[in-house]
C-alpha atoms as a PDB file:
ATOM      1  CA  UNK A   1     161.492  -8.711  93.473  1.00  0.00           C
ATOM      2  CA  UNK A   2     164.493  -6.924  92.335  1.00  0.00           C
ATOM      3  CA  UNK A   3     166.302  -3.829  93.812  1.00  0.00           C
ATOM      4  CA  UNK A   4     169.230  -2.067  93.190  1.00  0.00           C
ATOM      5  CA  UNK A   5     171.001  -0.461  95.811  1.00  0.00           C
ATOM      6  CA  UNK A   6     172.941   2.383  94.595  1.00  0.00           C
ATOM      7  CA  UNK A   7     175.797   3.479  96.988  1.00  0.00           C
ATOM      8  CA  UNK A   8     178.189   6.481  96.549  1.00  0.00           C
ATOM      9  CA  UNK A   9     182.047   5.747  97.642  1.00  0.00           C
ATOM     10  CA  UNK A  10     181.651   8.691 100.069  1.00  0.00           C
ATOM     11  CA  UNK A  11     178.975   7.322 101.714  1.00  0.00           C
ATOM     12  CA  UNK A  12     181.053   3.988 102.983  1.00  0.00           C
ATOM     13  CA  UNK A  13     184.374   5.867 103.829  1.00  0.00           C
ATOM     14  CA  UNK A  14     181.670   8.291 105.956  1.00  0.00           C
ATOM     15  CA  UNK A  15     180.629   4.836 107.878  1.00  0.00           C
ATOM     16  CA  UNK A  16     184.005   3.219 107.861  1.00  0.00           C
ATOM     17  CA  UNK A  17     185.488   6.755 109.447  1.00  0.00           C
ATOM     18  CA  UNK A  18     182.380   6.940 112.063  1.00  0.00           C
ATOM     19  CA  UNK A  19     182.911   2.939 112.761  1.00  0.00           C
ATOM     20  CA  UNK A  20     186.716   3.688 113.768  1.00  0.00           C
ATOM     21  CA  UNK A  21     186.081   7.159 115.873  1.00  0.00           C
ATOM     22  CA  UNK A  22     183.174   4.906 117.820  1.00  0.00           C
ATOM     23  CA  UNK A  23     185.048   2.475 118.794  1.00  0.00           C
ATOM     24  CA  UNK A  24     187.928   5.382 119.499  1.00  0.00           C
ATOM     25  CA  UNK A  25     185.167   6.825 121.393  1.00  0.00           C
ATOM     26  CA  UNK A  26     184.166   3.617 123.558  1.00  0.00           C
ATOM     27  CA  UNK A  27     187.868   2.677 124.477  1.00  0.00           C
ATOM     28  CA  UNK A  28     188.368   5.893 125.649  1.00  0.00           C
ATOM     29  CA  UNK A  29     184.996   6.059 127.649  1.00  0.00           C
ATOM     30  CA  UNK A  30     185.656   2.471 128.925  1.00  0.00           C
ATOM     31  CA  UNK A  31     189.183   2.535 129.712  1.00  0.00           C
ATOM     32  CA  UNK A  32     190.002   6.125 131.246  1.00  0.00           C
ATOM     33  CA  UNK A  33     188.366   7.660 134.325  1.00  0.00           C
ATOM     34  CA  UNK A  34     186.183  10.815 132.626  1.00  0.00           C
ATOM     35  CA  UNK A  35     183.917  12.816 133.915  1.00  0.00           C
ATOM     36  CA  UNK A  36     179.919  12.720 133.207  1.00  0.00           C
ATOM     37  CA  UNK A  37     180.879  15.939 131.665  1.00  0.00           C
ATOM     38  CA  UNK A  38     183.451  14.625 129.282  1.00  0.00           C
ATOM     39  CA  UNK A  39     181.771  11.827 128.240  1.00  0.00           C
ATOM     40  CA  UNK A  40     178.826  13.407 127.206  1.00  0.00           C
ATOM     41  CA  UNK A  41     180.496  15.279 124.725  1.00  0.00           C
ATOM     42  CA  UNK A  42     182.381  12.617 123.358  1.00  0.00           C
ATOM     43  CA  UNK A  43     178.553  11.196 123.054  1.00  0.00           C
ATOM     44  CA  UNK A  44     177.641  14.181 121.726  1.00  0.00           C
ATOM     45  CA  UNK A  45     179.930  14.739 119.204  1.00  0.00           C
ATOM     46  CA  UNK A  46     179.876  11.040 117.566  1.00  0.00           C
ATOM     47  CA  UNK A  47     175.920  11.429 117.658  1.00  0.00           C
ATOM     48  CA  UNK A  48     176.471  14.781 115.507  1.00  0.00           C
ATOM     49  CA  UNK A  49     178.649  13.313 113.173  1.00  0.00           C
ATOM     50  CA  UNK A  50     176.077  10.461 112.658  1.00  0.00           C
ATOM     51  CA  UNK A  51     172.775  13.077 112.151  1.00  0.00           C
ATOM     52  CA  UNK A  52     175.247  15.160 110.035  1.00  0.00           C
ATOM     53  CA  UNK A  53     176.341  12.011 107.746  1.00  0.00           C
ATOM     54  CA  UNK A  54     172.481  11.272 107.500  1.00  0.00           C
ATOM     55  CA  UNK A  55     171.331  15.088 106.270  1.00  0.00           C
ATOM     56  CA  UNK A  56     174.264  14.728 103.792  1.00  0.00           C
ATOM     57  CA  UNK A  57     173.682  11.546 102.536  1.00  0.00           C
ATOM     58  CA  UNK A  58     169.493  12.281 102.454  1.00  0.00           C
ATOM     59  CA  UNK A  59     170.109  15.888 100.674  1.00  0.00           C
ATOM     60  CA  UNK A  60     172.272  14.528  98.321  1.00  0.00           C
ATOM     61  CA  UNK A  61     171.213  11.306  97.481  1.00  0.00           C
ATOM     62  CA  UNK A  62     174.262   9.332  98.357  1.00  0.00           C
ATOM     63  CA  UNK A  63     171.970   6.226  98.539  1.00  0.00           C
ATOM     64  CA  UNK A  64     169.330   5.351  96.239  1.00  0.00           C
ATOM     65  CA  UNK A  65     166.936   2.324  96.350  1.00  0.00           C
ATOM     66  CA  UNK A  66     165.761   1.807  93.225  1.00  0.00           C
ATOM     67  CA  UNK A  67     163.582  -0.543  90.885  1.00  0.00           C
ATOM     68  CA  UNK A  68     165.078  -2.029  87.401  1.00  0.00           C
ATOM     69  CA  UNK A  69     163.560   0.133  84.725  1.00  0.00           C
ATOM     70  CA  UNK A  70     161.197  -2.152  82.934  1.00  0.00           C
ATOM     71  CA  UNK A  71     161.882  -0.351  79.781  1.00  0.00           C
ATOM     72  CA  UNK A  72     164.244  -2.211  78.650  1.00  0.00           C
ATOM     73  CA  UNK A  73     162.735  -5.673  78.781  1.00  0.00           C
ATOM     74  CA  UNK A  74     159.320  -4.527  77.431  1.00  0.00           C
ATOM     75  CA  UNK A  75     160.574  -3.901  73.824  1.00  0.00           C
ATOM     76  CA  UNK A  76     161.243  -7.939  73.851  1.00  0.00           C
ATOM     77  CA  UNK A  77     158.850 -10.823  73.153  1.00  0.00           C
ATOM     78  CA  UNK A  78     157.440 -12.564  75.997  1.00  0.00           C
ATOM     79  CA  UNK A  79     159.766 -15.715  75.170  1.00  0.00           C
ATOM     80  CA  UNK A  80     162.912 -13.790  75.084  1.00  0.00           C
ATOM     81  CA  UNK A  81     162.456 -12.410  78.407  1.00  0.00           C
ATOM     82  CA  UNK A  82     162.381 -15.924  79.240  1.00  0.00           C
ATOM     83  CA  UNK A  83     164.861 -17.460  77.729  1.00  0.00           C
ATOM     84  CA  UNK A  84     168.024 -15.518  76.845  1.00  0.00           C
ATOM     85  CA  UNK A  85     170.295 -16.868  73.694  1.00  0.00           C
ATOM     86  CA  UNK A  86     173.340 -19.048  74.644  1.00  0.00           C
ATOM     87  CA  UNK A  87     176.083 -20.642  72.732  1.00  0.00           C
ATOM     88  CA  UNK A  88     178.561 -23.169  73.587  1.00  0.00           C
ATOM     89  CA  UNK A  89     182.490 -22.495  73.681  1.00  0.00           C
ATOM     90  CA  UNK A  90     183.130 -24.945  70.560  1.00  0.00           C
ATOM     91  CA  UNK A  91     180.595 -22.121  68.685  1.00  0.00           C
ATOM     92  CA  UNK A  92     183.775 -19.572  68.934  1.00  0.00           C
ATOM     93  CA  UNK A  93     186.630 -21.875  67.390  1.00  0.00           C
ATOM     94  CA  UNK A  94     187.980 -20.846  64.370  1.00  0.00           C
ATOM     95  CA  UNK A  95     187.958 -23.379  61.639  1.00  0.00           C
ATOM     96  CA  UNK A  96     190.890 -25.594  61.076  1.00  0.00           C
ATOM     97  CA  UNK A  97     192.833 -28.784  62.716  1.00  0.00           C
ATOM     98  CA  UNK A  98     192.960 -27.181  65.961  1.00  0.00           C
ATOM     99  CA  UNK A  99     189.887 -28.057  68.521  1.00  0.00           C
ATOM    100  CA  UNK A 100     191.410 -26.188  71.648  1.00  0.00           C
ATOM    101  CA  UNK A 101     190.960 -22.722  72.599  1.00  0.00           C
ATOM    102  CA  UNK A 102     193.925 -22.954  74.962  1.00  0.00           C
ATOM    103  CA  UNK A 103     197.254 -22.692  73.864  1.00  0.00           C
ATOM    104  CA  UNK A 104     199.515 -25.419  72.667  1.00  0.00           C
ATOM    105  CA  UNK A 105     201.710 -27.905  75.356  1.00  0.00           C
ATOM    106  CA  UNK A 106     204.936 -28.026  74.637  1.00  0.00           C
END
């Protein structure tokens, strides 16, 4: 089964930018003496910015999951879908003494 992940470019810089604030976030909690208070907020805050990167991504379908459209393969014959034409490089010389496709040594 097939699926096709559409992502927008907004969408990873969102998670890359919430990754790096996190881990901002944990160093801070972990490293300085802060109140129950303080770190709450900090909680708070990078729990907000998570919900509100969801609702944005969700209202404005920043990811889509979706199914290849069999449209395009059900104009073909059953064997073509099966078997898809294929030629070797020598098919694309031109005529003439040369047999390479790469340039000449010298």
């Amino acid at each position: 089964m097939h699926i096709h992940i559409r992502v927008h470019r907004w969408v990873l810089w969102w998670f890359y930018v919430g990754l790096v604030c996190g881990a901002v976030a944990i160093i801070n909690i972990l490293s300085r003496t802060l109140s129950r208070g303080q770190e709450e907020f900090i909680l708070l805050i990078g729990v907000l910015f998570w919900v509100l990167g969801g609702l944005v991504c969700y209202a404005s379908e920043g990811i889509r999951i979706e199914k290849p459209s069999p449209q395009t393969r059900s104009n073909e014959p059953a064997g073509v879908r099966e078997q898809r034409e294929w030629h070797a490089a020598s098919d694309f010389l031109l005529p003439g003494n040369r047999k390479s496709l790469l340039p000449p040594r010298h």
